[in-house]
C-alpha atoms as a PDB file:
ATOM      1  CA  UNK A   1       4.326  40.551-221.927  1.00  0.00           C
ATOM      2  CA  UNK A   2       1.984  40.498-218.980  1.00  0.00           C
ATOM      3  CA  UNK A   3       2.004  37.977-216.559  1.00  0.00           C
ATOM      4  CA  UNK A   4      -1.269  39.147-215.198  1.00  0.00           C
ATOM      5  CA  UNK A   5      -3.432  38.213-218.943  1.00  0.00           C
ATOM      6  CA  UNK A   6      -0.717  35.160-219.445  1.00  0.00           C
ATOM      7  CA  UNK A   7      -1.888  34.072-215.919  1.00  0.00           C
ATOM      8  CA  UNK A   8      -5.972  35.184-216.741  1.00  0.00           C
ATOM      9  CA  UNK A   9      -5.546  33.329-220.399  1.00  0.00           C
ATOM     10  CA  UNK A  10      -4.219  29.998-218.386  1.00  0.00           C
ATOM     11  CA  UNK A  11      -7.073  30.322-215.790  1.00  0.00           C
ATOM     12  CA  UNK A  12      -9.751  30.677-218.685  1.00  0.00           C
ATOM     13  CA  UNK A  13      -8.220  27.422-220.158  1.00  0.00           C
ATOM     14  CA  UNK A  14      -8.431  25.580-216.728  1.00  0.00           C
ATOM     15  CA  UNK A  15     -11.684  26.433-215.630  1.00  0.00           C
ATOM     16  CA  UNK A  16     -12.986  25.329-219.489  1.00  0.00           C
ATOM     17  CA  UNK A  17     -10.919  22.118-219.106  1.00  0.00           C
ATOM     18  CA  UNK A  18     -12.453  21.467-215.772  1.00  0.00           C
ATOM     19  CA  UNK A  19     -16.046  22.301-217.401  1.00  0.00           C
ATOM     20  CA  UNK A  20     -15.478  19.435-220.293  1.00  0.00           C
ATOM     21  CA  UNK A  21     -14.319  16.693-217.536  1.00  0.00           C
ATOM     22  CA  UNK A  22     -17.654  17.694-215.286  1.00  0.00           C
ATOM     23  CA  UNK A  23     -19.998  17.718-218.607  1.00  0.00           C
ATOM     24  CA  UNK A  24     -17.905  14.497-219.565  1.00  0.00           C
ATOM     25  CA  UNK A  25     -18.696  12.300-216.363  1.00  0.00           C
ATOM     26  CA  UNK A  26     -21.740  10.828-217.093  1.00  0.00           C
ATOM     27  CA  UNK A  27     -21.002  10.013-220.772  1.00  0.00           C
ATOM     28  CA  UNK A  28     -20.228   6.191-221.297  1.00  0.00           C
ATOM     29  CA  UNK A  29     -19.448   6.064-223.992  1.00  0.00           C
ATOM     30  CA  UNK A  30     -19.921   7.709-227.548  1.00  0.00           C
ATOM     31  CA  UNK A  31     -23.366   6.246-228.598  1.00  0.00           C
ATOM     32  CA  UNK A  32     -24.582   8.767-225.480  1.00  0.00           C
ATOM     33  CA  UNK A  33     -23.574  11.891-227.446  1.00  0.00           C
ATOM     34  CA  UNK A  34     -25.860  10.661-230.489  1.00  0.00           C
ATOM     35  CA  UNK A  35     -28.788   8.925-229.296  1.00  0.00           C
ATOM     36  CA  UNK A  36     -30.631  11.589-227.287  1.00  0.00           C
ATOM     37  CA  UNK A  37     -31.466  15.269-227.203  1.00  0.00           C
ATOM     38  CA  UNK A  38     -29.415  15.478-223.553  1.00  0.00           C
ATOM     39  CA  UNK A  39     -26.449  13.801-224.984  1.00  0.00           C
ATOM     40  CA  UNK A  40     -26.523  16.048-228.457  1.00  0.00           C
ATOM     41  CA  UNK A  41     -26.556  19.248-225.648  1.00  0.00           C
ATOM     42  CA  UNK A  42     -23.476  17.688-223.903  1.00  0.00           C
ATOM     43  CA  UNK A  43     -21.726  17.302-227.051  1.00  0.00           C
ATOM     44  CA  UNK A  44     -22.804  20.970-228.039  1.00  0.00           C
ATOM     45  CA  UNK A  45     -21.293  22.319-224.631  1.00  0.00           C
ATOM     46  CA  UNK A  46     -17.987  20.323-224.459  1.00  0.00           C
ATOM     47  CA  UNK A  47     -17.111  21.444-228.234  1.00  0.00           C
ATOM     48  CA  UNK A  48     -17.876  24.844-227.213  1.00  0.00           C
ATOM     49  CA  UNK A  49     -15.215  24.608-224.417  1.00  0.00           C
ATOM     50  CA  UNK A  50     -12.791  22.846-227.026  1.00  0.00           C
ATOM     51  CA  UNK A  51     -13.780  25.967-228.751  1.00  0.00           C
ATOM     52  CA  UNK A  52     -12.708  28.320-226.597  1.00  0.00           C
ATOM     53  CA  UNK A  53      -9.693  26.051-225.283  1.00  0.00           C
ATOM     54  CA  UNK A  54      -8.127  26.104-228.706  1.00  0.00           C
ATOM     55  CA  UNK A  55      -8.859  30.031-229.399  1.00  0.00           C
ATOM     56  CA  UNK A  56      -6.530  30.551-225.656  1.00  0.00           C
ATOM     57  CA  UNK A  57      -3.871  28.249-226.571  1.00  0.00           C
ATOM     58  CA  UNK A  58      -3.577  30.526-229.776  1.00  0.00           C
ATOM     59  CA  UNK A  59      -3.510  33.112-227.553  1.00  0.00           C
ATOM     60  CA  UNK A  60      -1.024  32.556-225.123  1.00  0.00           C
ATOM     61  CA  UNK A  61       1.346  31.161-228.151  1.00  0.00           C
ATOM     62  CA  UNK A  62       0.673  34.623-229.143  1.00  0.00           C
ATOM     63  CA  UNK A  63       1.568  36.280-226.001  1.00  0.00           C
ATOM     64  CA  UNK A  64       4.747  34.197-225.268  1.00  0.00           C
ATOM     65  CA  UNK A  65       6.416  33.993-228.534  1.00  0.00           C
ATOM     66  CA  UNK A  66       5.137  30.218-228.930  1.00  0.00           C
ATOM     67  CA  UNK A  67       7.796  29.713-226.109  1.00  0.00           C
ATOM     68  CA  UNK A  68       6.132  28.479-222.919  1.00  0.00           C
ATOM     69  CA  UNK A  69       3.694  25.735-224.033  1.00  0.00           C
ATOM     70  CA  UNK A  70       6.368  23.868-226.057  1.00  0.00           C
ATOM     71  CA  UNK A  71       8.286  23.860-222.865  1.00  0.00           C
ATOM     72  CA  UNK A  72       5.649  20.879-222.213  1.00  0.00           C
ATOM     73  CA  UNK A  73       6.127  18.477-225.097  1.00  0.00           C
ATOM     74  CA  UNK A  74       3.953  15.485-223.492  1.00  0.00           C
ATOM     75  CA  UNK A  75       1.144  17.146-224.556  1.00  0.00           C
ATOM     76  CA  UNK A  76       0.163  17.660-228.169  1.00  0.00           C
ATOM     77  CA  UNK A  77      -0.450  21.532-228.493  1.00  0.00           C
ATOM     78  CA  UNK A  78      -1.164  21.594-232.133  1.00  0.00           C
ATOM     79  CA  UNK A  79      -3.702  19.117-231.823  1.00  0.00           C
ATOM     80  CA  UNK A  80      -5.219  20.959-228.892  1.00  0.00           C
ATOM     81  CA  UNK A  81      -4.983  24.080-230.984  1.00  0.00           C
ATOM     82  CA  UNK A  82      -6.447  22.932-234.222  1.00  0.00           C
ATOM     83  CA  UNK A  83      -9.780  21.550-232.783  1.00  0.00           C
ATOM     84  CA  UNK A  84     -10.712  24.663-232.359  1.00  0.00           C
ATOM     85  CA  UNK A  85     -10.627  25.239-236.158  1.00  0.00           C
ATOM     86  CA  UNK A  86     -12.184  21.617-237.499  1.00  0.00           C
ATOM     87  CA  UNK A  87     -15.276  22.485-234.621  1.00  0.00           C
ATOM     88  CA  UNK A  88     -15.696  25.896-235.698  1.00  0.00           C
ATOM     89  CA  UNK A  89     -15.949  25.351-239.814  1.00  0.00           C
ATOM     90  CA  UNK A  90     -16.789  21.445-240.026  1.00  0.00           C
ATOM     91  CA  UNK A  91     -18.820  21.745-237.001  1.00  0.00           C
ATOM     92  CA  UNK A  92     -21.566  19.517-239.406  1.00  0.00           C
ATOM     93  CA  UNK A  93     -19.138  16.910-239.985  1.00  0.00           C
ATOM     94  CA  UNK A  94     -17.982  16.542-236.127  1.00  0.00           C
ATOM     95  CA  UNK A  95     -16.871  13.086-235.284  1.00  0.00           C
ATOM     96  CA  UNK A  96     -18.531  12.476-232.200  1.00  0.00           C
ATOM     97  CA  UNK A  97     -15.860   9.644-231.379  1.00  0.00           C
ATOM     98  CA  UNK A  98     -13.036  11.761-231.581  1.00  0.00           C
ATOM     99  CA  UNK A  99     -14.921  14.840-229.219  1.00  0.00           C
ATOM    100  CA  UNK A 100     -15.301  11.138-227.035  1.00  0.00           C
ATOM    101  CA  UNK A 101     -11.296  10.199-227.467  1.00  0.00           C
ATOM    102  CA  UNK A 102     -10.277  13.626-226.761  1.00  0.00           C
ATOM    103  CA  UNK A 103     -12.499  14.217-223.514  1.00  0.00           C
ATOM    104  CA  UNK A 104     -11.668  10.399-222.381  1.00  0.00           C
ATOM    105  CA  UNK A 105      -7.476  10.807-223.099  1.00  0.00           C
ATOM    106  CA  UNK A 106      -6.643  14.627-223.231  1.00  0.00           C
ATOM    107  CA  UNK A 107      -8.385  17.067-221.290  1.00  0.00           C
ATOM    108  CA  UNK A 108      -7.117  16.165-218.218  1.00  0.00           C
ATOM    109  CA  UNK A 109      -3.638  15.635-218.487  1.00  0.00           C
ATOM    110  CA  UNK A 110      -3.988  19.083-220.481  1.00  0.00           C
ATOM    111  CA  UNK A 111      -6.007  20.369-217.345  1.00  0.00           C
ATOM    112  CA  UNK A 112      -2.938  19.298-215.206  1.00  0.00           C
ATOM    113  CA  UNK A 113       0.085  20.840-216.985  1.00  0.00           C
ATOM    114  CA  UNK A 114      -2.152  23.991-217.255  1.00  0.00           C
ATOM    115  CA  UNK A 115      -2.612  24.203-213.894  1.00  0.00           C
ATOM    116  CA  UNK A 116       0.962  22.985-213.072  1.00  0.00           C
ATOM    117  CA  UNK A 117       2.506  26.306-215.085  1.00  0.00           C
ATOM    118  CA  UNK A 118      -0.110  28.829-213.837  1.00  0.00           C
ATOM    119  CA  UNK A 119       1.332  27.198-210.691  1.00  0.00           C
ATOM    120  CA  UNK A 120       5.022  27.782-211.853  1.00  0.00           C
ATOM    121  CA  UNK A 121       4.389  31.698-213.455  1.00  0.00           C
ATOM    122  CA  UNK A 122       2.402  32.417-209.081  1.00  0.00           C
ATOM    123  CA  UNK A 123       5.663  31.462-207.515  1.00  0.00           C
ATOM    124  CA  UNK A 124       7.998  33.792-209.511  1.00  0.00           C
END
């Protein structure tokens, strides 16, 4: 395994968590995402980054034998994981409250334990 794409794959998924929270910050609540063209495009970008959050996860499980993100059980990896697939083939049936509960209650504590093992594989 390479450290250097395990480290690039963990980067990719911080920099599109940190995307969702900036997109996320003026979003009060879920009525925003469905009652105008801006908040329709907000919704568009942050499932996007869910998107290509999920397809990374899958990757680095790949990578590392499924072995280093369940080394971090606070966070709910299959979850984090399967959005990827209900966006990409019910993308017409998206709940906009749950893209709201996940960007409210997830991304950043996922954000944070990224970070914290990209942090942990630099000082090896």
């Amino acid at each position: 395994m390479s450290n250097d794409i395990l480290i690039e794959s963990l980067e990719q998924i911080s920099k599109s968590s940190k995307r969702i929270l900036k997109r996320f910050e003026s979003v009060n609540d879920v009525d925003y995402f469905l009652d105008s063209e801006e908040g329709l495009e907000k919704l568009d970008a942050i499932c996007m980054q869910l998107i290509a959050i999920g397809e990374g996860l899958k990757s680095i499980d790949k990578i590392t034998d499924k072995k280093l993100l369940s080394k971090h059980h606070h966070i709910n990896w299959k979850a984090a994981k399967g959005i990827r697939d209900i966006i990409s083939h019910h993308y017409f049936d998206l709940d906009a409250e749950a893209i709201y509960d996940v960007c409210e209650n997830d991304i950043e504590p996922l954000q944070k334990t990224i970070d914290h093992i990209i942090n942990g594989l630099n000082n090896k």
